[in-house]
PDB file of N, CA and C in Angstrom:
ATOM      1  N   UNK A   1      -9.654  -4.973   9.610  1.00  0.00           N
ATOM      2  CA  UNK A   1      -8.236  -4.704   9.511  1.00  0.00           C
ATOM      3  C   UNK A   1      -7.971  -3.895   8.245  1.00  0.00           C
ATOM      4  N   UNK A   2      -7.213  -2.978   8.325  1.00  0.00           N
ATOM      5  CA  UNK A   2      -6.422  -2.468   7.213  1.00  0.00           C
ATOM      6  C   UNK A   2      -4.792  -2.670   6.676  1.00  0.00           C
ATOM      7  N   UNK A   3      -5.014  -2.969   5.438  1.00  0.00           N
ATOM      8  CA  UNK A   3      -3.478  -2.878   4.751  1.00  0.00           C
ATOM      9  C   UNK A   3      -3.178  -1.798   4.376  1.00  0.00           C
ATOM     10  N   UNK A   4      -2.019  -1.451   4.662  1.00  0.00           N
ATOM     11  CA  UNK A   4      -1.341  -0.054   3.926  1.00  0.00           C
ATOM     12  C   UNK A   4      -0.037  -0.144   3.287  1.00  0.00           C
ATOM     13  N   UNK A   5       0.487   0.361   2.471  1.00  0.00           N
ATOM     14  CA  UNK A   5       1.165   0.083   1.441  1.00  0.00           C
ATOM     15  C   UNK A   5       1.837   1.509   1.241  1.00  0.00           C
ATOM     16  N   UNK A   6       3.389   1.523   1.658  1.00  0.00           N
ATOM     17  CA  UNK A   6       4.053   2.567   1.127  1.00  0.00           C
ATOM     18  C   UNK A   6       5.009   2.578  -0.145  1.00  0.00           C
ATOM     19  N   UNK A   7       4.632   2.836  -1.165  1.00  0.00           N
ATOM     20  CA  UNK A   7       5.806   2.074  -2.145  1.00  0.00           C
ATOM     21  C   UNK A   7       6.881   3.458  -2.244  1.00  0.00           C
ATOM     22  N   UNK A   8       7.540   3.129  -2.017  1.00  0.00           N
ATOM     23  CA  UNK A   8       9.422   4.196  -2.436  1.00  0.00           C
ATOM     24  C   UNK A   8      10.297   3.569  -3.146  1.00  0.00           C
ATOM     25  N   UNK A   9      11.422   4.530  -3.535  1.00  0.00           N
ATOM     26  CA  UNK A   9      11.773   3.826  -4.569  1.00  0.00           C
ATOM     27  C   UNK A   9      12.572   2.627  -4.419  1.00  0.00           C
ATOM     28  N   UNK A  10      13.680   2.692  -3.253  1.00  0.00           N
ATOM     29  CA  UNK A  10      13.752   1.019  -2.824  1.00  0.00           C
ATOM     30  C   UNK A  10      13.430  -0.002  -2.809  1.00  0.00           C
ATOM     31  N   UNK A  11      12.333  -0.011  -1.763  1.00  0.00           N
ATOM     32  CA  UNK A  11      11.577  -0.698  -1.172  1.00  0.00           C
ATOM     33  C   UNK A  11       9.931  -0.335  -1.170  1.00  0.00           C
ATOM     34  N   UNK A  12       9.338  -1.128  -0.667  1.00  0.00           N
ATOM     35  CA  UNK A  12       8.000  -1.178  -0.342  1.00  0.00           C
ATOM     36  C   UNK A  12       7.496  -1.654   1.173  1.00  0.00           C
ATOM     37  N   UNK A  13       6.762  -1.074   2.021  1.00  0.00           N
ATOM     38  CA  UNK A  13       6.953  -1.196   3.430  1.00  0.00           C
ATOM     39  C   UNK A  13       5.222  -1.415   3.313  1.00  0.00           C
ATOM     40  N   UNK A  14       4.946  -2.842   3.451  1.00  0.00           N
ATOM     41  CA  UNK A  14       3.219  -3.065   3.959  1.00  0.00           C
ATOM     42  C   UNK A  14       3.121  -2.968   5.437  1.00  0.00           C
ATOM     43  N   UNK A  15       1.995  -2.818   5.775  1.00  0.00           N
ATOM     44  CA  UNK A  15       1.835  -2.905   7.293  1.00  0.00           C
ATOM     45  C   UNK A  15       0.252  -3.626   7.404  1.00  0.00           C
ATOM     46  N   UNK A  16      -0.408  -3.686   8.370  1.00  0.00           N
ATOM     47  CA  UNK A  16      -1.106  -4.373   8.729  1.00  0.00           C
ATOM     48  C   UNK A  16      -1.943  -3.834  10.143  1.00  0.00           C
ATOM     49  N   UNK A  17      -2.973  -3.128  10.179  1.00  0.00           N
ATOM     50  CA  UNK A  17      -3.049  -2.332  11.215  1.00  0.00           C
ATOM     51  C   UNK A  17      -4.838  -3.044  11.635  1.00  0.00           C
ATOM     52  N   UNK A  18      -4.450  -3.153  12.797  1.00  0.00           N
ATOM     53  CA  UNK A  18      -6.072  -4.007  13.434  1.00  0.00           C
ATOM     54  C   UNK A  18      -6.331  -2.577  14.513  1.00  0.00           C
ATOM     55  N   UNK A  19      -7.400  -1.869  13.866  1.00  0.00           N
ATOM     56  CA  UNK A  19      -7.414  -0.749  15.086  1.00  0.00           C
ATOM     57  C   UNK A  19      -6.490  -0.013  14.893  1.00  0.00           C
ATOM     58  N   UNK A  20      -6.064   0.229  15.795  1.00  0.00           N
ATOM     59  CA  UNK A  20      -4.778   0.981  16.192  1.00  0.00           C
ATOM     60  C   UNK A  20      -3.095   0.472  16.759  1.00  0.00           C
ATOM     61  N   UNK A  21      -3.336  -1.014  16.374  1.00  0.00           N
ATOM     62  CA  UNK A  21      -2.614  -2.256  16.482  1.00  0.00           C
ATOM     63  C   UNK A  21      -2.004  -2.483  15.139  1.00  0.00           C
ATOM     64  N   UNK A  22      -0.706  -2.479  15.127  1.00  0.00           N
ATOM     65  CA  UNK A  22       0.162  -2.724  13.877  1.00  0.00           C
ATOM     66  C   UNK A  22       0.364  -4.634  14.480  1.00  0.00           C
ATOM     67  N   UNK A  23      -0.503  -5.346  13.385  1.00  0.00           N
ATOM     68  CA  UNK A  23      -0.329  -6.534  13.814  1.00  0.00           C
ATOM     69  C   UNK A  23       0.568  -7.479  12.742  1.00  0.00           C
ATOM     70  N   UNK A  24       0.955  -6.648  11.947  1.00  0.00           N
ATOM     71  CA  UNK A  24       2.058  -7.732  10.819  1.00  0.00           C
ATOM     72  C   UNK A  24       2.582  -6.320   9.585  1.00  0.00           C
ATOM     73  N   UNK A  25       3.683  -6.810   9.570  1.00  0.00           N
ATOM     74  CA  UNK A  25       4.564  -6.099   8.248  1.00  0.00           C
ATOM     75  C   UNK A  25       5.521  -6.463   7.870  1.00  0.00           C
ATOM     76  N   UNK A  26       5.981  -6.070   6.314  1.00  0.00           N
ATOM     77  CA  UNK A  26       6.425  -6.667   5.192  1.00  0.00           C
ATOM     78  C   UNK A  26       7.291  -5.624   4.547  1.00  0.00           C
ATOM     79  N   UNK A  27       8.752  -5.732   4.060  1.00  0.00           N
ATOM     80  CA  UNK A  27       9.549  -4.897   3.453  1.00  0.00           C
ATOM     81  C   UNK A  27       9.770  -5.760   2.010  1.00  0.00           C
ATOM     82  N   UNK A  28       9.253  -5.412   0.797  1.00  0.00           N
ATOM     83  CA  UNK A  28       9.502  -6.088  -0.006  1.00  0.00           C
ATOM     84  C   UNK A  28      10.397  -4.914  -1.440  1.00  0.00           C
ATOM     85  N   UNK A  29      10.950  -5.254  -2.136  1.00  0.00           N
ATOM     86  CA  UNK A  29      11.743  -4.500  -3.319  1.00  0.00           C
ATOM     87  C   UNK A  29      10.640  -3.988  -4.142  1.00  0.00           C
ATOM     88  N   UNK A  30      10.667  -3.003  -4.601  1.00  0.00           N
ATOM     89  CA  UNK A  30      10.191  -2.254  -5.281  1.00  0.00           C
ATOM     90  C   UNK A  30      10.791  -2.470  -6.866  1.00  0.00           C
ATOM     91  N   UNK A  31       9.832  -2.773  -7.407  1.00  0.00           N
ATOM     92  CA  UNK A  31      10.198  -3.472  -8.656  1.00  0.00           C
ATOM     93  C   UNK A  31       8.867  -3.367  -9.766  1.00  0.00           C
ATOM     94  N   UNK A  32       9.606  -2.337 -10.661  1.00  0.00           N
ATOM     95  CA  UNK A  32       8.297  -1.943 -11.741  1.00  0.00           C
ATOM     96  C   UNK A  32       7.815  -3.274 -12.836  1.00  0.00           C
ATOM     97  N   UNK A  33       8.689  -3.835 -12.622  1.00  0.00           N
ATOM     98  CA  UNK A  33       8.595  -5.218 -13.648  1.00  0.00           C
ATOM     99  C   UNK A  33       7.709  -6.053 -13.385  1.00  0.00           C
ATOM    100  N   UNK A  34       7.268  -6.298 -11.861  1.00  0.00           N
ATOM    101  CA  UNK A  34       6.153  -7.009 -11.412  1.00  0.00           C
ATOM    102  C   UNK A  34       4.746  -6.829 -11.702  1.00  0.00           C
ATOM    103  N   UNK A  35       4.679  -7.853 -12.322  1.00  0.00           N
ATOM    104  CA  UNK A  35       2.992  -7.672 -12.386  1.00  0.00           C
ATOM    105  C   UNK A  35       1.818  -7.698 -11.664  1.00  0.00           C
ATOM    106  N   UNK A  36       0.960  -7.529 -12.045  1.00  0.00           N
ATOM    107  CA  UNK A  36      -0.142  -7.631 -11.004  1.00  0.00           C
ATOM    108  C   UNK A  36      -0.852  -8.975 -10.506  1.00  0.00           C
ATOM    109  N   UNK A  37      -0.521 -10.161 -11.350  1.00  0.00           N
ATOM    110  CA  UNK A  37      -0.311 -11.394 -10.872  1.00  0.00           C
ATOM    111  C   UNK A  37       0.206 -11.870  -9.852  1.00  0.00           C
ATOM    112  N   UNK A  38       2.011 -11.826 -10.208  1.00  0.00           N
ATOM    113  CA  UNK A  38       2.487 -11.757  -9.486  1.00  0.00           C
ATOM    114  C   UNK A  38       2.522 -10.789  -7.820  1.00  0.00           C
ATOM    115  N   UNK A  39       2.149  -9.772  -8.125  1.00  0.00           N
ATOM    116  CA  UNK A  39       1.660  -9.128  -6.489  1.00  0.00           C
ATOM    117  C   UNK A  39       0.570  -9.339  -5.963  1.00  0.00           C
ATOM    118  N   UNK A  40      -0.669  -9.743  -6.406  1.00  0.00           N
ATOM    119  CA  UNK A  40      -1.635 -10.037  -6.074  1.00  0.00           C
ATOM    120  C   UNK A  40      -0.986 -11.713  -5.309  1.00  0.00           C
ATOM    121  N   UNK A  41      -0.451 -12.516  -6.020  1.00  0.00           N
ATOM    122  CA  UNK A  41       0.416 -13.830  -5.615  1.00  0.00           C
ATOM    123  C   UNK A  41       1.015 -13.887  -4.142  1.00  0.00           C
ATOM    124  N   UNK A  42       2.076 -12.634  -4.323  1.00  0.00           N
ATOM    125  CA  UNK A  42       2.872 -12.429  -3.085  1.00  0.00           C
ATOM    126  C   UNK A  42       2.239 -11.755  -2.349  1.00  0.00           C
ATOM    127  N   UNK A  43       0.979 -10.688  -2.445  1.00  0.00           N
ATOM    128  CA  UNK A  43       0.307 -10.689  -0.388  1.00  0.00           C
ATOM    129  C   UNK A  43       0.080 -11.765  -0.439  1.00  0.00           C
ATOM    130  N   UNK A  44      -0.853 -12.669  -1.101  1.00  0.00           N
ATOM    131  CA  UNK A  44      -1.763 -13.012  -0.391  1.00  0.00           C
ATOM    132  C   UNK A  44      -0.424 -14.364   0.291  1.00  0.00           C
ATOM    133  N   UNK A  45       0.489 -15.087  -0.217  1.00  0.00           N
ATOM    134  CA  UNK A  45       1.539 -15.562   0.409  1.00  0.00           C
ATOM    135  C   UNK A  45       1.896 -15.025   1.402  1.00  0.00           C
ATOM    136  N   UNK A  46       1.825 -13.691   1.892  1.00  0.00           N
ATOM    137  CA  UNK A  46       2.406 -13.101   2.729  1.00  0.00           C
ATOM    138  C   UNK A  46       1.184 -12.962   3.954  1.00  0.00           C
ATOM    139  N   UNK A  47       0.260 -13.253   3.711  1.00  0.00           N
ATOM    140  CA  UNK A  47      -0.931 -13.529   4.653  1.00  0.00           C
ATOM    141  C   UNK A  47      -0.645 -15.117   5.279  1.00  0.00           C
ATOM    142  N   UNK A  48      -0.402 -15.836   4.247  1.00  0.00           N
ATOM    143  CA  UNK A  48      -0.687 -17.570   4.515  1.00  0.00           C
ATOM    144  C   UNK A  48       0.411 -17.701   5.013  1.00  0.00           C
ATOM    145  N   UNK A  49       1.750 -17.185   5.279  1.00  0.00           N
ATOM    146  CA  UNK A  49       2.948 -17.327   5.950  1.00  0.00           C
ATOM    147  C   UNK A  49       2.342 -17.029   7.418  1.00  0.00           C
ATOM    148  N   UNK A  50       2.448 -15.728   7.404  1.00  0.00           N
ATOM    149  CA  UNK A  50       2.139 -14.847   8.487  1.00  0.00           C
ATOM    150  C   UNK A  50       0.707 -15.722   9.183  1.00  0.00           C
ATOM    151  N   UNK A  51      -0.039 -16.625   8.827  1.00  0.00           N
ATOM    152  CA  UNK A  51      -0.739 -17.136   9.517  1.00  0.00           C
ATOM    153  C   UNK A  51      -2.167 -16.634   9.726  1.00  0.00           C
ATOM    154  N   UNK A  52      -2.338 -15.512   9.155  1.00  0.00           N
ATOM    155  CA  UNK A  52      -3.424 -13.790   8.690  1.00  0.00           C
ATOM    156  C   UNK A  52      -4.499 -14.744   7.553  1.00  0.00           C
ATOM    157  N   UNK A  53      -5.743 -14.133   7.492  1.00  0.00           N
ATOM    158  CA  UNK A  53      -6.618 -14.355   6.838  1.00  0.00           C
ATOM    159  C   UNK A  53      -6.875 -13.253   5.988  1.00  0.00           C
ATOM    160  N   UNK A  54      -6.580 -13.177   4.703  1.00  0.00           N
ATOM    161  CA  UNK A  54      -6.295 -11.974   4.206  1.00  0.00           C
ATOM    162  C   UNK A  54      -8.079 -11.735   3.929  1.00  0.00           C
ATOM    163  N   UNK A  55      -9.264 -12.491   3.680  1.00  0.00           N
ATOM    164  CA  UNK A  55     -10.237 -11.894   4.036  1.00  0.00           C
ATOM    165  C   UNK A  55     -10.687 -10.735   4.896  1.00  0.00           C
ATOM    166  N   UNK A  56      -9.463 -10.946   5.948  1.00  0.00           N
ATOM    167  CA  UNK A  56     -10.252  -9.900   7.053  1.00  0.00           C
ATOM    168  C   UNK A  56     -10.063  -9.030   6.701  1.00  0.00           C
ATOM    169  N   UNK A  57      -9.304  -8.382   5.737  1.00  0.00           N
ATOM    170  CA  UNK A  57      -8.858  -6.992   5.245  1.00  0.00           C
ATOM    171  C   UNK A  57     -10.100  -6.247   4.651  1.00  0.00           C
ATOM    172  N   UNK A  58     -10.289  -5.021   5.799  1.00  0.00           N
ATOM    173  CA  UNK A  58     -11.292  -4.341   5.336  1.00  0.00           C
ATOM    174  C   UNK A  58     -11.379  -3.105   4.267  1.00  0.00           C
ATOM    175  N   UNK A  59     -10.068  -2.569   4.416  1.00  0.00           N
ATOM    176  CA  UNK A  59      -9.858  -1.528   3.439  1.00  0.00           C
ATOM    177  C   UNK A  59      -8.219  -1.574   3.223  1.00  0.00           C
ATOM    178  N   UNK A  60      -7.634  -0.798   1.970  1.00  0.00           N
ATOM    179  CA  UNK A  60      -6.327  -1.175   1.477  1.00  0.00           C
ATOM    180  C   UNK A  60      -6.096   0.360   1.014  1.00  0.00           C
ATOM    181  N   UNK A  61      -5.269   1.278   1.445  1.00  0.00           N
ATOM    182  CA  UNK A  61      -4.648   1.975   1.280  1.00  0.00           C
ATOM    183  C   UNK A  61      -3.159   2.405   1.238  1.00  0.00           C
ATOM    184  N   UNK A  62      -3.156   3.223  -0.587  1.00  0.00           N
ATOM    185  CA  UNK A  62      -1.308   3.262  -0.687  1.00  0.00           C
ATOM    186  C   UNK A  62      -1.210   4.382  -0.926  1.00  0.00           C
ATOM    187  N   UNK A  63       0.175   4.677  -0.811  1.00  0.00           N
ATOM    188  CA  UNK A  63       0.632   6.072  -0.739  1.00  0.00           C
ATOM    189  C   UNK A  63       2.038   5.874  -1.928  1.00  0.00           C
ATOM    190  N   UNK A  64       2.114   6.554  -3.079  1.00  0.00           N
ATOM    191  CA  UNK A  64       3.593   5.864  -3.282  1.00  0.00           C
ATOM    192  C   UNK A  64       3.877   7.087  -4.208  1.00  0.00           C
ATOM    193  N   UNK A  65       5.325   6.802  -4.076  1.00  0.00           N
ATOM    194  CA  UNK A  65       6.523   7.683  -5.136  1.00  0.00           C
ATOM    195  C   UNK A  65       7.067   7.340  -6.643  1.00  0.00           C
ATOM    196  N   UNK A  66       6.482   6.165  -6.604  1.00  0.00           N
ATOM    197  CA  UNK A  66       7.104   5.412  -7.592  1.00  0.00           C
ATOM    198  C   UNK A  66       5.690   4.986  -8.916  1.00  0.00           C
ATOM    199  N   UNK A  67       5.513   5.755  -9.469  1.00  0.00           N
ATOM    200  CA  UNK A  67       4.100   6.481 -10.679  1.00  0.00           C
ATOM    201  C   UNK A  67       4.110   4.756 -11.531  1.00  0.00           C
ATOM    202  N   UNK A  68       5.381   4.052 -11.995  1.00  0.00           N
ATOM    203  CA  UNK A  68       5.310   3.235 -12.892  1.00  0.00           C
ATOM    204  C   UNK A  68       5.088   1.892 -12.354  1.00  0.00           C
ATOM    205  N   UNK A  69       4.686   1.815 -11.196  1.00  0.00           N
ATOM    206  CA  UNK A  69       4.512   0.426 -10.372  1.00  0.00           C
ATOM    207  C   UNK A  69       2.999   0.508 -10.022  1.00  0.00           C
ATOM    208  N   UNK A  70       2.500   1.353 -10.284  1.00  0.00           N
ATOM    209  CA  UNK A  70       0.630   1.929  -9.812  1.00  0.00           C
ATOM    210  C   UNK A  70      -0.149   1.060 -10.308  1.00  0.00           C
ATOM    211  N   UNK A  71      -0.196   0.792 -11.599  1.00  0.00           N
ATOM    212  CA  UNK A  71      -1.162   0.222 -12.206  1.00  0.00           C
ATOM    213  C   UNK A  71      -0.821  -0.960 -11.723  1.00  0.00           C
ATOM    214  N   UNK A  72      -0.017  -1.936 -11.819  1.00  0.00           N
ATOM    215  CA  UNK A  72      -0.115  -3.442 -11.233  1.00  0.00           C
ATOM    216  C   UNK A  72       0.009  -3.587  -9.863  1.00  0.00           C
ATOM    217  N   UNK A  73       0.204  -2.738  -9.092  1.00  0.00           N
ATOM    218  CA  UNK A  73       0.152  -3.181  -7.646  1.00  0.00           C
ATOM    219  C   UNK A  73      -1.745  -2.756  -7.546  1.00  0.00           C
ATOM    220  N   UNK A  74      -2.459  -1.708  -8.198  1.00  0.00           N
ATOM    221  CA  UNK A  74      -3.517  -1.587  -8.019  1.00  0.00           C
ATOM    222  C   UNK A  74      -4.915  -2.577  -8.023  1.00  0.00           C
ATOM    223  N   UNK A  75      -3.646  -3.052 -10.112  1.00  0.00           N
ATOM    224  CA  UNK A  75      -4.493  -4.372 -10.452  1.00  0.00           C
ATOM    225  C   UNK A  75      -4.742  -5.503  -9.936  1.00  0.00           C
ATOM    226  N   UNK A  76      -3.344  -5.768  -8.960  1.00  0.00           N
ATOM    227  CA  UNK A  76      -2.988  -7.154  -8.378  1.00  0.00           C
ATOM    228  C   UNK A  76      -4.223  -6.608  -6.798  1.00  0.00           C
ATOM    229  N   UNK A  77      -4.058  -5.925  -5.909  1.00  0.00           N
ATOM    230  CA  UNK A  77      -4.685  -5.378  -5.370  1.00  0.00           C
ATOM    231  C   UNK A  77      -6.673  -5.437  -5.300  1.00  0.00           C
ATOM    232  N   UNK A  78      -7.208  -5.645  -6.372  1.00  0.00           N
ATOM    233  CA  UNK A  78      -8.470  -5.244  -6.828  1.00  0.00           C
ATOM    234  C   UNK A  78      -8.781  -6.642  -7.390  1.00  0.00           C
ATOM    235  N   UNK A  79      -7.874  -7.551  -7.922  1.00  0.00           N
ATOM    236  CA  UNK A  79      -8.168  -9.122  -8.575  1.00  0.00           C
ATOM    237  C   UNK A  79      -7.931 -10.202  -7.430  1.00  0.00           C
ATOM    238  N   UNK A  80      -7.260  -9.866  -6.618  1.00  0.00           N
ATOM    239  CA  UNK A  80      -6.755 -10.823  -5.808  1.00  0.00           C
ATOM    240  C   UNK A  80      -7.131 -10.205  -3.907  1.00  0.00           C
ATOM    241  N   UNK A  81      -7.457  -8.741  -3.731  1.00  0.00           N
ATOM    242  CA  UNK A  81      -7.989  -9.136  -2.762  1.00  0.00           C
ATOM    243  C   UNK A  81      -9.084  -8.399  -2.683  1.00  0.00           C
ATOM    244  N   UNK A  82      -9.633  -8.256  -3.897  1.00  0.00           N
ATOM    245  CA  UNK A  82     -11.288  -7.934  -3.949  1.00  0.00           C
ATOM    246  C   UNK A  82     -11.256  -6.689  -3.200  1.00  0.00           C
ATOM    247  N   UNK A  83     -10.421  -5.454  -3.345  1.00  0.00           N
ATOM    248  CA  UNK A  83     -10.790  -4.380  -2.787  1.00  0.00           C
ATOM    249  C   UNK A  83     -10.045  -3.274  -3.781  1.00  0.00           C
ATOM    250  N   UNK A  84     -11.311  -2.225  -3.456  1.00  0.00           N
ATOM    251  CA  UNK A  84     -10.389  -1.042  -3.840  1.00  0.00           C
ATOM    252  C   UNK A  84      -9.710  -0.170  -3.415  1.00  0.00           C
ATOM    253  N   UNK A  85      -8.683  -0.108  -3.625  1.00  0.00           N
ATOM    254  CA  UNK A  85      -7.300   0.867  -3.017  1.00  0.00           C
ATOM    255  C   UNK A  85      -7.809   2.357  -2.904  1.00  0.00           C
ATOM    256  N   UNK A  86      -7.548   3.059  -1.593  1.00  0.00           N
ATOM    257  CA  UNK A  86      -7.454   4.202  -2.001  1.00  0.00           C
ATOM    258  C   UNK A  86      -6.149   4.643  -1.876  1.00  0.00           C
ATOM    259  N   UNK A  87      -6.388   5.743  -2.543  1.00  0.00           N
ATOM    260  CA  UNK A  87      -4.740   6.198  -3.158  1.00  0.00           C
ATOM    261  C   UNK A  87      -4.325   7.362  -2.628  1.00  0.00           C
ATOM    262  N   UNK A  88      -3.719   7.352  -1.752  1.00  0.00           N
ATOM    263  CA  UNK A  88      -3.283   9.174  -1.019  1.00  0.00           C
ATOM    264  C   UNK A  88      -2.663   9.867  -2.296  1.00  0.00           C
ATOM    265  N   UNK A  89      -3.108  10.420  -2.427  1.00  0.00           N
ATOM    266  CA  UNK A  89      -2.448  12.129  -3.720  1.00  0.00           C
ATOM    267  C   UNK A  89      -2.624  13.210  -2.723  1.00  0.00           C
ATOM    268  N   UNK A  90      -1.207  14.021  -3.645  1.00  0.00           N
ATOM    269  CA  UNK A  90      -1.261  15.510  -3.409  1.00  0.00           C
ATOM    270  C   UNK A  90      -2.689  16.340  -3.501  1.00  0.00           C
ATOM    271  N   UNK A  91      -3.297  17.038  -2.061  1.00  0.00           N
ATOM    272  CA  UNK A  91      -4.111  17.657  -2.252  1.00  0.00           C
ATOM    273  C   UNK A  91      -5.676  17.121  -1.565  1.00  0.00           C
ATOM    274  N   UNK A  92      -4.886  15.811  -1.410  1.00  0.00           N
ATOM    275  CA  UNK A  92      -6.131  14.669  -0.693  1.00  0.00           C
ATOM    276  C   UNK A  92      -6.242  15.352   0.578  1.00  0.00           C
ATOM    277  N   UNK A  93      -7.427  15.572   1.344  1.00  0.00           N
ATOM    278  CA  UNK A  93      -7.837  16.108   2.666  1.00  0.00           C
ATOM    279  C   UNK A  93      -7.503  14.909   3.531  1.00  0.00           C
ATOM    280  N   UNK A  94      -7.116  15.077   4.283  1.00  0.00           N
ATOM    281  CA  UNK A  94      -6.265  14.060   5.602  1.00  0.00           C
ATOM    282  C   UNK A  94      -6.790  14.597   6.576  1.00  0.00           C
ATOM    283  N   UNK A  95      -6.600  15.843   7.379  1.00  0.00           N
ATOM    284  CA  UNK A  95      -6.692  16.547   8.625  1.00  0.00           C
ATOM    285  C   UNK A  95      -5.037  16.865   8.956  1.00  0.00           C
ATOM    286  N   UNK A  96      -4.335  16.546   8.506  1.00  0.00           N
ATOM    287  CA  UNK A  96      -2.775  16.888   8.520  1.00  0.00           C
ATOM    288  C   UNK A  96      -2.441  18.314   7.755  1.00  0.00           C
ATOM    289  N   UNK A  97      -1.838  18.804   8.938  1.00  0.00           N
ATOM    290  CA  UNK A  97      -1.621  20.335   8.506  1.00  0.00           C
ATOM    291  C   UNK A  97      -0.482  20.101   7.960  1.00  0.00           C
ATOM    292  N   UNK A  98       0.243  20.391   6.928  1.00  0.00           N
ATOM    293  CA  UNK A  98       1.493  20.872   6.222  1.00  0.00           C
ATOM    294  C   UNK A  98       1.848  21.794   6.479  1.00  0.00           C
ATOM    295  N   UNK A  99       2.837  21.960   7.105  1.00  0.00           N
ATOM    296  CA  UNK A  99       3.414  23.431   7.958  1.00  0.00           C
ATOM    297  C   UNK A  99       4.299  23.838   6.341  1.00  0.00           C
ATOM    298  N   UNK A 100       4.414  23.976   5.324  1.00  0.00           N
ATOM    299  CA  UNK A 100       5.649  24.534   4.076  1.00  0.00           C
ATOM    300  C   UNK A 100       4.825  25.100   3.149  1.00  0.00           C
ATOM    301  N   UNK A 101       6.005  25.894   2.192  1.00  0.00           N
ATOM    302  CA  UNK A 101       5.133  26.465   1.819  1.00  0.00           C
ATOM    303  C   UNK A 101       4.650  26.479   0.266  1.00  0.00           C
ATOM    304  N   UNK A 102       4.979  24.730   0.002  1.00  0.00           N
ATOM    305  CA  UNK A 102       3.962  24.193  -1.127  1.00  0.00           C
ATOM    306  C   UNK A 102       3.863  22.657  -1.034  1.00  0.00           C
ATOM    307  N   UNK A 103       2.675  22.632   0.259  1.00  0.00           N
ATOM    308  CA  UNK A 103       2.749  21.367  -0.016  1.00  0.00           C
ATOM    309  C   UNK A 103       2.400  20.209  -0.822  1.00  0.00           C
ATOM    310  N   UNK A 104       1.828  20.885  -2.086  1.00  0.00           N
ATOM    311  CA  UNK A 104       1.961  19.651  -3.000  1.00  0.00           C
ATOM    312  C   UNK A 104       3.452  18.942  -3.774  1.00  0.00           C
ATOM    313  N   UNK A 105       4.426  19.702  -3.159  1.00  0.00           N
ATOM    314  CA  UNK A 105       5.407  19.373  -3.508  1.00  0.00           C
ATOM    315  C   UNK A 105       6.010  18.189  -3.003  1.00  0.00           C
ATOM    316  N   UNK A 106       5.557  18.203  -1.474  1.00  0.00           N
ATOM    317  CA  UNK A 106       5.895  16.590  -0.706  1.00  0.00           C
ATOM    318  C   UNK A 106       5.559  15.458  -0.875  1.00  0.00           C
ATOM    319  N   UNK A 107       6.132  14.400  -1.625  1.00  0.00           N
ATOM    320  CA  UNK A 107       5.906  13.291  -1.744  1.00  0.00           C
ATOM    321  C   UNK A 107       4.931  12.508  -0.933  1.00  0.00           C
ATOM    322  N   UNK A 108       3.625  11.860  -1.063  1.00  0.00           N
ATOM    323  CA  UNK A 108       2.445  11.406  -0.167  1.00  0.00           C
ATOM    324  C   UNK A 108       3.751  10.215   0.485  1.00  0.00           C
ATOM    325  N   UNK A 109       4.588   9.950   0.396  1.00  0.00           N
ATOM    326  CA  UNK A 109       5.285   8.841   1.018  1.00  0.00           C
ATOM    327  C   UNK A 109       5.798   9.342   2.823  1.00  0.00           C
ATOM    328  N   UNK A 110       5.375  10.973   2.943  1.00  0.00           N
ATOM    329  CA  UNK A 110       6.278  11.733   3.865  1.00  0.00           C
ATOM    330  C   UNK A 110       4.519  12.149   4.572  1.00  0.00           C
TER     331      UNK A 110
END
């Protein structure tokens, strides 16, 4: 299974994808104040609600807009569910064509 993680500046939209199966997701506030304790705290709560074995998570990928929330969602991320994030950036090879005409200008959230 994979977690994915969109952080914007609102909100934060997890998802939960088995395959090609969106099997659980999460809208939580976007909040630079949180630590990486604390988020590492709240997935894995958000697994033991949801009834999910957050072991099964095979890879964890985020995409986000919001530069000052990186380091502790990464940290919380890497201490608490033993994986490393990859991080969509401008310039990252996807296979997604960008039809404009600079796309490092588009936010990885889009």
């Amino acid at each position: 299974m994979i977690l994915v993680i969109d952080v914007s500046n609102t909100n934060s939209t997890l998802g939960v994808f088995d395959g090609d199966k969106l099997v659980a997701n999460w809208r939580l506030s976007t909040l630079s104040s949180r630590t990486s304790d604390e988020t590492g705290m709240l997935l894995r709560m958000l697994f033991v609600h949801s009834g999910m074995d957050i072991s099964e998570i095979d890879a964890v990928v985020v995409s986000s807009v919001v530069p000052n929330v990186m380091y502790s969602l990464l940290s919380g991320i890497r201490k608490y569910l033993q994986k490393e994030p990859m991080v969509v950036r401008a310039g990252m090879k996807t296979g997604i064509n960008l039809r404009m005409e600079n796309p490092k200008e588009m936010g990885t959230d889009r």
